[in-house]
Structures are given as C-alpha cells and as structure tokens.
C-alpha atoms as a PDB file:
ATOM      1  CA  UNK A   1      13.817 -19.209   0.646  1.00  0.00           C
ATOM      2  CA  UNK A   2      13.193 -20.063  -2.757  1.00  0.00           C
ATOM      3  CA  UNK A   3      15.866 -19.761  -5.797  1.00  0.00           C
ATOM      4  CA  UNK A   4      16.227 -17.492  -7.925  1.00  0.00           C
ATOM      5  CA  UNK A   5      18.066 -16.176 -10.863  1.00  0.00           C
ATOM      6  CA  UNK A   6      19.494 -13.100 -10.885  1.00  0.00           C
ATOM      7  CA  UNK A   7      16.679 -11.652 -13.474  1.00  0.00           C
ATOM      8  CA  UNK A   8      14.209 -12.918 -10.831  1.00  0.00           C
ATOM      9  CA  UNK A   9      15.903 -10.420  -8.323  1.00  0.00           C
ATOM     10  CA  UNK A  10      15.596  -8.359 -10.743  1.00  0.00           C
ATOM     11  CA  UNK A  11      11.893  -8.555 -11.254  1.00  0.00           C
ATOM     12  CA  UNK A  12      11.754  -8.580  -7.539  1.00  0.00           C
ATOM     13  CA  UNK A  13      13.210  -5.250  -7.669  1.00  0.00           C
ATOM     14  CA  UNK A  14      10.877  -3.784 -10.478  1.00  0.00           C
ATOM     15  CA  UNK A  15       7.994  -5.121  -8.312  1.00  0.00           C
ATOM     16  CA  UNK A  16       9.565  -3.031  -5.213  1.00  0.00           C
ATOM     17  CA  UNK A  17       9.382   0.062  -7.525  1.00  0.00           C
ATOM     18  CA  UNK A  18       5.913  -0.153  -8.105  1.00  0.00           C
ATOM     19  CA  UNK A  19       5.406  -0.883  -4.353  1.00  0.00           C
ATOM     20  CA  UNK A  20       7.219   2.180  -3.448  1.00  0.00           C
ATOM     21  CA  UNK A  21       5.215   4.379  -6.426  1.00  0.00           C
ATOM     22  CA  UNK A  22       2.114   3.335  -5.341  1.00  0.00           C
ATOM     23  CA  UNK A  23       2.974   4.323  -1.435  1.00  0.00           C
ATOM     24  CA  UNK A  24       4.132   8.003  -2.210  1.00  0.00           C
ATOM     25  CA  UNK A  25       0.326   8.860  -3.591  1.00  0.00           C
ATOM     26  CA  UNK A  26      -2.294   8.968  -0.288  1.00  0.00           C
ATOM     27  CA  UNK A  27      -4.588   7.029  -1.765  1.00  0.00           C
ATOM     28  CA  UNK A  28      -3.242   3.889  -3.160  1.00  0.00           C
ATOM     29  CA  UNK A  29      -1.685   0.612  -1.094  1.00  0.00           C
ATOM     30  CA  UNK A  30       1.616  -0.540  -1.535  1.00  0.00           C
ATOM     31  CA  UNK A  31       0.323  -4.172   0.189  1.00  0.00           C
ATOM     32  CA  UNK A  32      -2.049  -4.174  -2.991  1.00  0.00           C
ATOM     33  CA  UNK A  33       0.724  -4.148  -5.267  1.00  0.00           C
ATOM     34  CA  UNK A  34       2.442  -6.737  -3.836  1.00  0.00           C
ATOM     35  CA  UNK A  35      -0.768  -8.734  -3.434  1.00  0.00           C
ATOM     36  CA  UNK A  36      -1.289  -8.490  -7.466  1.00  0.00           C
ATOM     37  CA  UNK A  37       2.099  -9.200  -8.415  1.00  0.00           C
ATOM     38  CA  UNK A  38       2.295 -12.355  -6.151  1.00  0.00           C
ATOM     39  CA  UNK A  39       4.480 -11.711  -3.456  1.00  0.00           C
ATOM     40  CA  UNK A  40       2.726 -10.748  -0.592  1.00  0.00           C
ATOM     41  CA  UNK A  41       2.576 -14.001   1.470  1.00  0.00           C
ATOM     42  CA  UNK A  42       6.138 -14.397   0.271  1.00  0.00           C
ATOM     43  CA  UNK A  43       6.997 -10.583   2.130  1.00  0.00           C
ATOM     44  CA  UNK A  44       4.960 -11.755   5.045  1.00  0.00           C
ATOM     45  CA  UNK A  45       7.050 -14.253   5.914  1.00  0.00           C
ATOM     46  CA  UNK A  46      10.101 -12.815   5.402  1.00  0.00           C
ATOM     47  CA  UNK A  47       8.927 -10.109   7.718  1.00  0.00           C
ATOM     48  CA  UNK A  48       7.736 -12.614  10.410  1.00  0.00           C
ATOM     49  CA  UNK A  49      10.684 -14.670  10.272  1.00  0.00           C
ATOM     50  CA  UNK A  50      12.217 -11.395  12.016  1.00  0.00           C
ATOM     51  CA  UNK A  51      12.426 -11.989  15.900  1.00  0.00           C
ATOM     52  CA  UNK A  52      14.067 -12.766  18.832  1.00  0.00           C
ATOM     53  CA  UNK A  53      14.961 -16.367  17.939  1.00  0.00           C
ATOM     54  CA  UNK A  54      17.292 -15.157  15.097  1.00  0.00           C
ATOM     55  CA  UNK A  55      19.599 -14.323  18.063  1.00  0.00           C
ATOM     56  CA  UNK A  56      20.338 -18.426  18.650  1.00  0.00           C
ATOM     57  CA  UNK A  57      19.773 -19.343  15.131  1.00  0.00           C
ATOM     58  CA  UNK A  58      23.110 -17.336  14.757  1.00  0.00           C
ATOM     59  CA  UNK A  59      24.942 -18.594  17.435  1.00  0.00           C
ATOM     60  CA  UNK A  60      24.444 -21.677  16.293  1.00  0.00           C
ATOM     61  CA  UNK A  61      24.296 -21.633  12.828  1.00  0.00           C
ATOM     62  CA  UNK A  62      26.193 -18.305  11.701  1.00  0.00           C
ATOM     63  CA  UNK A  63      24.656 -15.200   9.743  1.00  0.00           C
ATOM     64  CA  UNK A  64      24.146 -17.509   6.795  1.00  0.00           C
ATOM     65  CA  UNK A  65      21.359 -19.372   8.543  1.00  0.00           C
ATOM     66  CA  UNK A  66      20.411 -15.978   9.497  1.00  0.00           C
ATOM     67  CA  UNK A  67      19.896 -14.533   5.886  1.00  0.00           C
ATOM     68  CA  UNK A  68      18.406 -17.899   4.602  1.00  0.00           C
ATOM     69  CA  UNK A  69      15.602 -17.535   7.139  1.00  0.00           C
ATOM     70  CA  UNK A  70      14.784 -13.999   6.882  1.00  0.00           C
ATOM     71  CA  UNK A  71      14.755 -14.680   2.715  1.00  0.00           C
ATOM     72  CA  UNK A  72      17.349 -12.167   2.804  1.00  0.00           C
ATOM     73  CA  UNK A  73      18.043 -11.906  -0.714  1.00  0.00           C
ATOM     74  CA  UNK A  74      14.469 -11.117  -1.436  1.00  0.00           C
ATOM     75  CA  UNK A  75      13.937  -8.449   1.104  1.00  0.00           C
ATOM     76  CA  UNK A  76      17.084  -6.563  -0.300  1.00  0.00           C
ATOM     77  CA  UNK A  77      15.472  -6.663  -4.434  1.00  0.00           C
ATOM     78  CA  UNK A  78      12.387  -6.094  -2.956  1.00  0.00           C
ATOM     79  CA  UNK A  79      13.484  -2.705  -0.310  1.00  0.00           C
ATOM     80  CA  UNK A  80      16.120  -1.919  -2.350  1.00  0.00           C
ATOM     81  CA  UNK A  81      13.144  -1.239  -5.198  1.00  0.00           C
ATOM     82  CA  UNK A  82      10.964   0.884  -2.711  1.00  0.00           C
ATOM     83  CA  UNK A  83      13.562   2.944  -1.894  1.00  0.00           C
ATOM     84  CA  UNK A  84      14.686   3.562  -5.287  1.00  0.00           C
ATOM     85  CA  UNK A  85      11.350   4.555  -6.283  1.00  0.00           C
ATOM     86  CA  UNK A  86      10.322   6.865  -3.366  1.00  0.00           C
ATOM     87  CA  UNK A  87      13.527   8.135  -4.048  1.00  0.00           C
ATOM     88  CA  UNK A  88      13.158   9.061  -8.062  1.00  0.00           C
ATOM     89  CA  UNK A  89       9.399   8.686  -8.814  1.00  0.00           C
ATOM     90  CA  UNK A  90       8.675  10.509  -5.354  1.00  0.00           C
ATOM     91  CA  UNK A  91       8.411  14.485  -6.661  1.00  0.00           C
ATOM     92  CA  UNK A  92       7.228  12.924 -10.357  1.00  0.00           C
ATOM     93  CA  UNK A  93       4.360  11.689  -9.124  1.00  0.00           C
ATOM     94  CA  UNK A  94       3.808  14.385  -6.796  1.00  0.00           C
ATOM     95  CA  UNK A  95       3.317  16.634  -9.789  1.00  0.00           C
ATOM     96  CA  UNK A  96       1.021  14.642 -12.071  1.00  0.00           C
ATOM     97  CA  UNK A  97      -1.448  14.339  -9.144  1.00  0.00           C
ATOM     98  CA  UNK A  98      -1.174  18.407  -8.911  1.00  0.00           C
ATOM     99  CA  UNK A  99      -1.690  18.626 -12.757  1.00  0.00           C
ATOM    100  CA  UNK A 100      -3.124  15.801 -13.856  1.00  0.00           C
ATOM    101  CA  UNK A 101      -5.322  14.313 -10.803  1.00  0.00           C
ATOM    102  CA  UNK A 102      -7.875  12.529 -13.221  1.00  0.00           C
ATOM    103  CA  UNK A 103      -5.755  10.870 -15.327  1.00  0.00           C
ATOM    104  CA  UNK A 104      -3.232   9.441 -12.451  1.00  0.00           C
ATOM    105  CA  UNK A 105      -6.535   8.284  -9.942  1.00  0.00           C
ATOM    106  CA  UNK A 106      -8.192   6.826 -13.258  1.00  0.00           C
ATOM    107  CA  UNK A 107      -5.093   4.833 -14.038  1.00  0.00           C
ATOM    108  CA  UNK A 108      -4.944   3.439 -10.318  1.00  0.00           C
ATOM    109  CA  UNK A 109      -8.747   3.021 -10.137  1.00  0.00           C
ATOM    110  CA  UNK A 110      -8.576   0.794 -13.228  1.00  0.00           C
ATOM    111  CA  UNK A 111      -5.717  -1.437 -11.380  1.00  0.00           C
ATOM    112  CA  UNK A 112      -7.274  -1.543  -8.243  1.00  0.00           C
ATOM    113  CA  UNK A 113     -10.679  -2.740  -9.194  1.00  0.00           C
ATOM    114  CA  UNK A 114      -8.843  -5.479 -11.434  1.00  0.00           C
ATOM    115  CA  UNK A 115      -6.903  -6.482  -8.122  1.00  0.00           C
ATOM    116  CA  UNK A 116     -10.456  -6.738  -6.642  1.00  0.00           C
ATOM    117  CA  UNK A 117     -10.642  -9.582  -9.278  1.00  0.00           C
ATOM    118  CA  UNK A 118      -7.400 -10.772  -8.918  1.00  0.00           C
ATOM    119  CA  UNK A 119      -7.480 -11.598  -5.031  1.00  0.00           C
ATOM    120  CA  UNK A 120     -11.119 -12.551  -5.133  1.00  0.00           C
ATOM    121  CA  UNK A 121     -10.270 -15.617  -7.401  1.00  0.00           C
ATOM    122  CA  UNK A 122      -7.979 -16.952  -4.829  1.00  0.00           C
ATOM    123  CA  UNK A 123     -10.803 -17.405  -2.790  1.00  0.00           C
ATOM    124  CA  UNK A 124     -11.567 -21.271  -2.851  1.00  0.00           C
ATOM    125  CA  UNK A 125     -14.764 -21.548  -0.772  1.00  0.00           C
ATOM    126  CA  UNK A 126     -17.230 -19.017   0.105  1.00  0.00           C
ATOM    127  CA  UNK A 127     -19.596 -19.164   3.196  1.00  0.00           C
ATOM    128  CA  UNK A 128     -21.344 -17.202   5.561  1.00  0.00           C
ATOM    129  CA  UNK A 129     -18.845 -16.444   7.298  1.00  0.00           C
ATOM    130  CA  UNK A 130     -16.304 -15.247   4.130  1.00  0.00           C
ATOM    131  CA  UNK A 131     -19.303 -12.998   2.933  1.00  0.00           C
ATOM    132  CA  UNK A 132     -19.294 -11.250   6.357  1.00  0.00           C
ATOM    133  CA  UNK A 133     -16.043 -10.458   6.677  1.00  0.00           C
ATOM    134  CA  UNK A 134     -16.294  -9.115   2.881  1.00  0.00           C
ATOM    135  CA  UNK A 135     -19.552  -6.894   3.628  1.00  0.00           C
ATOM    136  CA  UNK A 136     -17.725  -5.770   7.479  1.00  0.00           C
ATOM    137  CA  UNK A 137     -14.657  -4.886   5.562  1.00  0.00           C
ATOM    138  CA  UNK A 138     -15.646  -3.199   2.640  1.00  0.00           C
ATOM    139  CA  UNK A 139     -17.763  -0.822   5.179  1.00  0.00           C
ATOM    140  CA  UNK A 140     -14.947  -0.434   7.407  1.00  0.00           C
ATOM    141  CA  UNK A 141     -12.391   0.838   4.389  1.00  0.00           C
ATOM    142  CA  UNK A 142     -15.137   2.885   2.977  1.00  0.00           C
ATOM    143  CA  UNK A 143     -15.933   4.745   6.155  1.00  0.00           C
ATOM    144  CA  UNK A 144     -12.300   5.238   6.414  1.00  0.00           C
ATOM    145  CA  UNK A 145     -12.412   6.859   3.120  1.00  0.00           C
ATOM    146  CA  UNK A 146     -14.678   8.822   4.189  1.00  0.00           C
ATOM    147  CA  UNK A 147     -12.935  10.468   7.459  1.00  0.00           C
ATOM    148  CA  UNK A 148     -11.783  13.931   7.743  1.00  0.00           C
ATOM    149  CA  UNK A 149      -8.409  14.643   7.935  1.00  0.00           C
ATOM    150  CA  UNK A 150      -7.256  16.080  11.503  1.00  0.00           C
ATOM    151  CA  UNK A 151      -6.271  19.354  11.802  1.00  0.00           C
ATOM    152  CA  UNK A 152      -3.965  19.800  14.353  1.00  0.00           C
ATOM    153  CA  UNK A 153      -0.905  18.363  13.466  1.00  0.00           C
ATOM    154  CA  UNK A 154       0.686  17.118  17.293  1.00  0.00           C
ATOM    155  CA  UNK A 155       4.535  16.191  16.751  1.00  0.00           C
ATOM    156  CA  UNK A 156       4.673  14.713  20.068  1.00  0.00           C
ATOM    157  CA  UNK A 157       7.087  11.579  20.443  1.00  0.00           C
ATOM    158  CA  UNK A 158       4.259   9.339  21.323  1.00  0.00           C
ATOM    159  CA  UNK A 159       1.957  10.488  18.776  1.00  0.00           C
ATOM    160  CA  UNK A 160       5.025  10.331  15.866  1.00  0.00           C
ATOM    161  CA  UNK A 161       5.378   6.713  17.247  1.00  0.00           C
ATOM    162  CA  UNK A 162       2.190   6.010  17.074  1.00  0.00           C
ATOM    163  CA  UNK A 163       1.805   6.999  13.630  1.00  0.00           C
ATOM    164  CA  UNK A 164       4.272   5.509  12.180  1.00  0.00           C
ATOM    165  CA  UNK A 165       3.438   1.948  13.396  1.00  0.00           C
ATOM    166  CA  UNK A 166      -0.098   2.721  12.235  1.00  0.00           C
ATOM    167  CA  UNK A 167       0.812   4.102   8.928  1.00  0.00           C
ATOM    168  CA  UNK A 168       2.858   0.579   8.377  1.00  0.00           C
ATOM    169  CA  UNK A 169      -0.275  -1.596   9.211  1.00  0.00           C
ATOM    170  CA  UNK A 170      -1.721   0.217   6.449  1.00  0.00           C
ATOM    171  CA  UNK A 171       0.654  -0.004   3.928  1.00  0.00           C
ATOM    172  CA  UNK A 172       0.976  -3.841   4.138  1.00  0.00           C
ATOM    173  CA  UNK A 173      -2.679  -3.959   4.258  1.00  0.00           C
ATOM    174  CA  UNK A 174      -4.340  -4.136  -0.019  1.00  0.00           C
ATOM    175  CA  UNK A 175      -6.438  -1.524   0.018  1.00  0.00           C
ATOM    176  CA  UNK A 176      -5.671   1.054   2.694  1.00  0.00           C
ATOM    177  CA  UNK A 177      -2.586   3.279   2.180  1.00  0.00           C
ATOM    178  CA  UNK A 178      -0.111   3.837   4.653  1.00  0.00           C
ATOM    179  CA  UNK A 179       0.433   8.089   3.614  1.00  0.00           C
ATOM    180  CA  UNK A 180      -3.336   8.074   3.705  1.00  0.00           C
ATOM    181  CA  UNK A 181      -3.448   7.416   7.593  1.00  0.00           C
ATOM    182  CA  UNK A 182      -1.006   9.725   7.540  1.00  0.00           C
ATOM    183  CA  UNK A 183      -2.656  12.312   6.355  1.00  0.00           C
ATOM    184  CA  UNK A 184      -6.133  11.129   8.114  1.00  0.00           C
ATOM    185  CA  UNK A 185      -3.449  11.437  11.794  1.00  0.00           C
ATOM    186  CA  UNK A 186      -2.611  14.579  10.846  1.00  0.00           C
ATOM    187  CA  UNK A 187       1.064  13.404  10.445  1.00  0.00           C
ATOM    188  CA  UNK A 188       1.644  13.422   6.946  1.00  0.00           C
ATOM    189  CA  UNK A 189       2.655  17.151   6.353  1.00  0.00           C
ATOM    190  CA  UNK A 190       5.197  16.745  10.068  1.00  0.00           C
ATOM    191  CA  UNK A 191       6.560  13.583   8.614  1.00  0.00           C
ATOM    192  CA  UNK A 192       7.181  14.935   5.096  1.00  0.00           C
ATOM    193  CA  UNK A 193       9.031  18.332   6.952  1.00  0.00           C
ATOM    194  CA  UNK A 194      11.119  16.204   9.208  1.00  0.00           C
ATOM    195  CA  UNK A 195      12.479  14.176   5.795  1.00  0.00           C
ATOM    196  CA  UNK A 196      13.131  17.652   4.369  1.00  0.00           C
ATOM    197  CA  UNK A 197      14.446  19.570   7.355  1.00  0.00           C
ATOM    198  CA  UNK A 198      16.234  16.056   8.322  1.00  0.00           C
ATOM    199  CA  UNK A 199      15.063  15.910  11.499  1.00  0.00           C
ATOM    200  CA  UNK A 200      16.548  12.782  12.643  1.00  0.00           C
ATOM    201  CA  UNK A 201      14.859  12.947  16.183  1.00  0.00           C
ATOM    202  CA  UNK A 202      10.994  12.615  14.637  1.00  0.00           C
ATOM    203  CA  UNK A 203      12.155   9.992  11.446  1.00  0.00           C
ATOM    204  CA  UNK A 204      14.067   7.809  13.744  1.00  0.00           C
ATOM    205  CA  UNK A 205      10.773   7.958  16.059  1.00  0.00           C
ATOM    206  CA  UNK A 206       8.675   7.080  12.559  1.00  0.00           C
ATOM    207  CA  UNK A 207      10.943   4.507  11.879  1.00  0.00           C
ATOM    208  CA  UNK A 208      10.735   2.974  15.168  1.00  0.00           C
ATOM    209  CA  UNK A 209       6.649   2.783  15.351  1.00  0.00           C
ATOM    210  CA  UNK A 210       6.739   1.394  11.806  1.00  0.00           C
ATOM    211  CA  UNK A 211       9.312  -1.448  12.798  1.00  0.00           C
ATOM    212  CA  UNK A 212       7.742  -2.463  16.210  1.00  0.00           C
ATOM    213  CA  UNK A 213       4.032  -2.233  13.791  1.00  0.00           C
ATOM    214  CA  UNK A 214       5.146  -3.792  10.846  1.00  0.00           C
ATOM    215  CA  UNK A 215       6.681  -6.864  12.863  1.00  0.00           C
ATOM    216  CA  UNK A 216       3.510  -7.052  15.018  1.00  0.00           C
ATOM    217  CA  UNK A 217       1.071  -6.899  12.280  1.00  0.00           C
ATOM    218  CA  UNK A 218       2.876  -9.215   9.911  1.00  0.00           C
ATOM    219  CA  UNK A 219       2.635 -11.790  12.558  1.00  0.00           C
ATOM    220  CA  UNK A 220      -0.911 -11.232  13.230  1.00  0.00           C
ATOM    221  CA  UNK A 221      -1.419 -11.133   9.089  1.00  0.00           C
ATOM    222  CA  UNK A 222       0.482 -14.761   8.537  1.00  0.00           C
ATOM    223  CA  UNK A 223      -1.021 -16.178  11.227  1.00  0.00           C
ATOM    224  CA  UNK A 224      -4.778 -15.540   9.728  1.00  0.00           C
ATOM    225  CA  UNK A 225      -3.539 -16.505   6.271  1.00  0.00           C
ATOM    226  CA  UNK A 226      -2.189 -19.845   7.468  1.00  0.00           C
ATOM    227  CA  UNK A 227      -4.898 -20.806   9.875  1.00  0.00           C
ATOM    228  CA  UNK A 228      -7.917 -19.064   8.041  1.00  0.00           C
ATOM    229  CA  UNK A 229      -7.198 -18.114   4.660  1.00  0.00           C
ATOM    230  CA  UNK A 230     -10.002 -18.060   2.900  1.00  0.00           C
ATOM    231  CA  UNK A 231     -11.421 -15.763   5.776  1.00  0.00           C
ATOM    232  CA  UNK A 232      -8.433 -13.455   5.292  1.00  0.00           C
ATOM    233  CA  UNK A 233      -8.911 -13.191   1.672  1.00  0.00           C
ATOM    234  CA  UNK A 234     -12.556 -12.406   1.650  1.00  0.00           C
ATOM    235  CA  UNK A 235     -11.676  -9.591   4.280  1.00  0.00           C
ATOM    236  CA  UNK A 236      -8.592  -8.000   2.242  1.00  0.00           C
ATOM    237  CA  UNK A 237     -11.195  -7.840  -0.577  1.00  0.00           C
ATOM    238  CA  UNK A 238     -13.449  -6.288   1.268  1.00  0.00           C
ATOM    239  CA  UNK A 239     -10.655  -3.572   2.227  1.00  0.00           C
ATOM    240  CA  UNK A 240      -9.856  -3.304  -1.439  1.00  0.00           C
ATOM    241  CA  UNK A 241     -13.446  -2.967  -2.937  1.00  0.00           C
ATOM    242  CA  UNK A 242     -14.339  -0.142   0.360  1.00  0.00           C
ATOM    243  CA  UNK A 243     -10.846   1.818  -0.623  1.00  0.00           C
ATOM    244  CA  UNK A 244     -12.023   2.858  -4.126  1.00  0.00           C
ATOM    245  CA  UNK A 245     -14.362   5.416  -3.029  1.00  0.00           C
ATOM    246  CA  UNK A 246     -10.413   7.187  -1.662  1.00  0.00           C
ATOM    247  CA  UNK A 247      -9.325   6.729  -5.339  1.00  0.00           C
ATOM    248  CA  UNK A 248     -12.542   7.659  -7.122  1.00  0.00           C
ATOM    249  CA  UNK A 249     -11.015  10.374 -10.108  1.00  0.00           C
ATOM    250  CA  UNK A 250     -14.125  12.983  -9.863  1.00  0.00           C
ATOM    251  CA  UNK A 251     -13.983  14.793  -6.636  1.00  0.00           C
ATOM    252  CA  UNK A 252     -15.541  17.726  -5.170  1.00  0.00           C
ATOM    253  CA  UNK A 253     -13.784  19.829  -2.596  1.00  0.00           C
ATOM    254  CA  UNK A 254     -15.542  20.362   0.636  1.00  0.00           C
ATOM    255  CA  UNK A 255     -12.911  22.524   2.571  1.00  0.00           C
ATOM    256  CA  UNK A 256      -9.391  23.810   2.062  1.00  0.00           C
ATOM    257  CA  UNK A 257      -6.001  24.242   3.464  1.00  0.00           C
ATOM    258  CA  UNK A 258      -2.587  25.995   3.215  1.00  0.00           C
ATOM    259  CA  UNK A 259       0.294  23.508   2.594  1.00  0.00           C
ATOM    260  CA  UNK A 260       3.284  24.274   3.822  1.00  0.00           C
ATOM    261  CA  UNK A 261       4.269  26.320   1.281  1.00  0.00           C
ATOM    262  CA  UNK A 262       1.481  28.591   2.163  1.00  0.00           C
ATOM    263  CA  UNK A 263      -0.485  26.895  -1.012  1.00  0.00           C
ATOM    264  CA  UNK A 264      -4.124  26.647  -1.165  1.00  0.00           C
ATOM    265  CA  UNK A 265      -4.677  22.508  -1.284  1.00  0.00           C
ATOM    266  CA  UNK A 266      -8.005  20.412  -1.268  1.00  0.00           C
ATOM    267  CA  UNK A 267      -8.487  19.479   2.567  1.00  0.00           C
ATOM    268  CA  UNK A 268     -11.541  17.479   2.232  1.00  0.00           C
ATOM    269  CA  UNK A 269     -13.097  16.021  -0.941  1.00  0.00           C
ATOM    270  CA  UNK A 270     -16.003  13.942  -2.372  1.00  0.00           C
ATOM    271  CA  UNK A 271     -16.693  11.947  -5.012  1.00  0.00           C
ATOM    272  CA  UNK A 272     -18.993  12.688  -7.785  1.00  0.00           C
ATOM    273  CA  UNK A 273     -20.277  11.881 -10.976  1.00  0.00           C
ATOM    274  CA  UNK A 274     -18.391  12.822 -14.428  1.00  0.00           C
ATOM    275  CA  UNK A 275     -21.018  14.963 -15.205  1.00  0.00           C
ATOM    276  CA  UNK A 276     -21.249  16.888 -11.902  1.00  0.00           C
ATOM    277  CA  UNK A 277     -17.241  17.198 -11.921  1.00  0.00           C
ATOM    278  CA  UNK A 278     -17.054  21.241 -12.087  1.00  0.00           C
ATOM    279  CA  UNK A 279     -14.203  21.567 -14.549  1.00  0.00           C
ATOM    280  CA  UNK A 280     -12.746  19.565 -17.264  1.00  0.00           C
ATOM    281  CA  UNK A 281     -13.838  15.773 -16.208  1.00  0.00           C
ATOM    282  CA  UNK A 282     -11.700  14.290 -19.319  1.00  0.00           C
ATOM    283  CA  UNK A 283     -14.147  11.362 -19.574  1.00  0.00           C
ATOM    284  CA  UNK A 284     -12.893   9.399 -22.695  1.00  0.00           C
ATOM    285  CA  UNK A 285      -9.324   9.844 -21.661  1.00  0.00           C
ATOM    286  CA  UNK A 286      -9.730   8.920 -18.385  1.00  0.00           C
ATOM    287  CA  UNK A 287     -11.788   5.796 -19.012  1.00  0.00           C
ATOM    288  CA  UNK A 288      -9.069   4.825 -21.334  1.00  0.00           C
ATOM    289  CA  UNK A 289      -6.259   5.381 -18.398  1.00  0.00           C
ATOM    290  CA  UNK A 290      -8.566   3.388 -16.492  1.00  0.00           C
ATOM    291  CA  UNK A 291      -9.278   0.169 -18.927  1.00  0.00           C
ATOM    292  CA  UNK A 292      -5.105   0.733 -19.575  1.00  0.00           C
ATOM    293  CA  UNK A 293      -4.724  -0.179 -15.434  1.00  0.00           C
ATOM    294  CA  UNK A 294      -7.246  -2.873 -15.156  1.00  0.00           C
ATOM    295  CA  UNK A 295      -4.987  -4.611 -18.377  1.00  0.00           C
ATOM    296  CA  UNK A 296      -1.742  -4.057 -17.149  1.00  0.00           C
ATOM    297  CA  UNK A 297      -3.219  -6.085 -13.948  1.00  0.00           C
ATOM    298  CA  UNK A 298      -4.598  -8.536 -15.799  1.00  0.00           C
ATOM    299  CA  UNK A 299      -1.217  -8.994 -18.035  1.00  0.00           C
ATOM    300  CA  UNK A 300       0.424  -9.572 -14.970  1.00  0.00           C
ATOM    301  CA  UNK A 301      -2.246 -12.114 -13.934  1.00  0.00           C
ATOM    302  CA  UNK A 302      -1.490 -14.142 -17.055  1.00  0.00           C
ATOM    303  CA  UNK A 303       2.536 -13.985 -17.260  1.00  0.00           C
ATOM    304  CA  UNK A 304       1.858 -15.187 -13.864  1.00  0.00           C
ATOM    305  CA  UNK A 305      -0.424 -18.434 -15.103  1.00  0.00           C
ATOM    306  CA  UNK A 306       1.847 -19.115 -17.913  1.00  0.00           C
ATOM    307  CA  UNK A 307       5.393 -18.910 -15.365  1.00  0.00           C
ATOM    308  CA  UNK A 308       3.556 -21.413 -13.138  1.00  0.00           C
ATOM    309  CA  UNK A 309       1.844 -23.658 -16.179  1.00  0.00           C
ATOM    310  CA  UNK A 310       5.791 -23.578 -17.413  1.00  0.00           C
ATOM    311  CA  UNK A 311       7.777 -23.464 -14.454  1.00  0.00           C
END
C-alpha cells in the first residue's frame, strides 16, 4: 500500500469520478480511464488481494492487516469517486448524448485514441507474438462493436447473474465498456428499471455476478500482467484501438426502438463519414472537442512524467 497524502486521496477520488463518468455512457471504458491516469495495476491488485486468505490474515493480524492488504484507503477515494459520479454526472451526461451526441463521442474519441498512445508506449519489446495479440484483439473489440443488440430482454436470475459478472469484465477491461455489454445482453434497459423501481431482488443478483466476475477476472488480469506483460499490453491495445469504431461520432441508424418511456431511440447504428452524416455533422467543432480530449490525455501523461522525474 503505498503513502499518500491526503490531496493524493483526493486525486484518487477525482480519478474515480472520471471512472464512474466514463462507465454511465455505453460506449466508453471505465478500465481505460484508469489505465491513462495510472492506476490500473494499482486497482488490480487491490482487487486481487480480495480472497479467502483475508479470513486468517485477520485472525492473526487484526482488520488493520486486513485494510493494509486490500490498499484499503485507495479503494475507498477511488469507489467512493465512482459512486459520486454515477450518482451526479449520471442523468447530465445522459442528456448531452441525447442532444449533443457529436460533440460528447468526439470528445471521448479524441481521449481514447490518445490512450491508444499512452498504453502503447509502455510496451518495452515488440515481437511476433505482441503483434498478434494486437491484430487478434483489435478484431475481436471491433467485431464486438459491431454486434447487434438483443432484443429480448430475459430477467431471469441466471441470466441477471450472468450479466452482471460479464458487464464487470468489461468495465475493467480499456477499451470495452461494461453498459455496452449491457446493452449488447439485452440487460441494460432491465438493469436501469430495477435501479429505478428499486428492485432489490435483480440489483442484489447484478451485484453478485459483478463481485464473483470482477474478483475472477482481476486475478486472471494480474496474473498476465505479472507473468507476461508486454503480451498483456499489446492485447489491451488492441481492445482499445478495435473499440473506437463503438465511439466513432458520425453514425447512421440502421433500426429503431421504443425506450421505456415509449421513446423512439437508435437500436442499431453505423459509422460513417462527416460528409455522409445526414444532419448537422458539426465538423470544425467536433474536431476541436476531439484534439481538446486527445490533450487533456496527454496533460495527464506529462504531470505524470514530471511527479515521477520529481517524486
């Protein structure tokens, strides 16, 4: 567990808001944020650290050992931050992607492509096998992209479990996002009802999936990074680079669908050019929005150099 002020916390926490921001929009990985703001393998562990053998650490050692293990204090900034932002940013964002679509996936296309930067440079030595699992990946998140959604919309227990725990490999994973399976399941509109109609029975089923996945996959994810990480890093790049076509700011819509508000809502979209964009397309601003995210990634990039070059 490493020491920190109380400022650091804080930053912890500001970095668990735009974790939890970038979640709410089904499109956009919260495991990339923490990937470009330098905490992931940090959060990895933390998770990992979470198992059965905490049970004798604190029978022999107290809580204290407990919380020291699990980094404690960081996975309180750091939730404490997501749930503050799903929280408040949650219905904010919701409506700038139903007003504003172009401008919000042009921001977030500019900071994911400078991620693709950003984790590609911790790459330390390519080889045939690192450009593989680049080329595999990027294929496997684009064709993911490029999935329709389900229609029927099962709320079965098994199914609700099932979705959760996948929807929480996702959102730890840069590139795909975690309401995007969701939606892809056909469990994003149940899920979002149950929060609103508090049905306890179907989130506590959610919740359940998304602890026994996210303790799983973590495992599986640390494990890779600390016996093959230059493998792992090609691969999450690949994810990254294949996810853009999800966040691409021009699309087409194929097919549509009532919400549950009895709203007409794109269903299943494509991406085209600017020009082809029937509407608006905004081009200058967006591009601007864009080259705006790809700096504010790159800003973070260099505080980052400077805090270590200083530290």
């Amino acid at each position: 567990m490493q020491n920190r002020s109380l400022f650091d916390y804080f930053t912890v926490l500001l970095k668990g808001v735009a974790m939890g921001a970038a979640d709410v929009v089904p499109g956009v990985s919260g495991g990339t944020i923490a990937f470009i703001s330098g905490i992931y393998e940090e959060l990895l562990n933390a998770i990992s650290a979470i198992n059965m053998r905490l049970f004798s650490v604190f029978k022999k050692d107290g809580f204290a050992a407990v919380w020291k293990k699990v980094n404690g204090n960081f996975l309180i900034a750091l939730l404490s931050g997501i749930a503050i932002s799903v929280v408040s940013l949650a219905k904010g964002i919701s409506w700038l992607l139903e007003e504003h679509p172009i401008l919000v996936w042009s921001f977030f296309f500019g900071l994911v492509l400078a991620s693709i930067l950003f984790i590609g440079k911790q790459i330390t030595t390519w080889s045939i096998a690192t450009l593989i699992a680049l080329v595999v990946s990027v294929i496997l998140a684009y064709y993911i992209t490029t999935l329709e959604p389900l229609i029927s919309e099962s709320t079965s227990s098994i199914f609700m479990f099932l979705a959760g725990a996948l929807a929480i490999c996702a959102m730890i994973l840069p590139g795909i996002s975690g309401a995007f399976i969701l939606v892809l399941l056909g469990a994003y509109k149940p899920v979002l009802e149950a929060i609103h109609s508090r049905d306890f029975k179907t989130i506590a089923l959610v919740g359940l999936g998304a602890i026994v996945g996210l303790l799983t996959f973590s495992k599986l994810l640390k494990w890779l990074f600390d016996h093959h990480k230059n493998l792992t890093l090609a691969a999450l790049t690949g994810f990254v680079i294949g996810s853009l076509n999800k966040i691409w700011p021009w699309k087409q819509t194929l097919t549509w669908r009532l919400n549950s508000h009895g709203v007409k809502v794109p269903f299943n979209e494509q991406s085209v050019l600017p020009s082809q964009f029937h509407g608006d397309a905004q081009f200058l601003t967006a591009i601007f929005l864009a080259v705006i995210g790809f700096a504010f990634i790159l800003g973070l990039e260099k505080i980052a150099t400077f805090k270590k070059s200083h530290g």
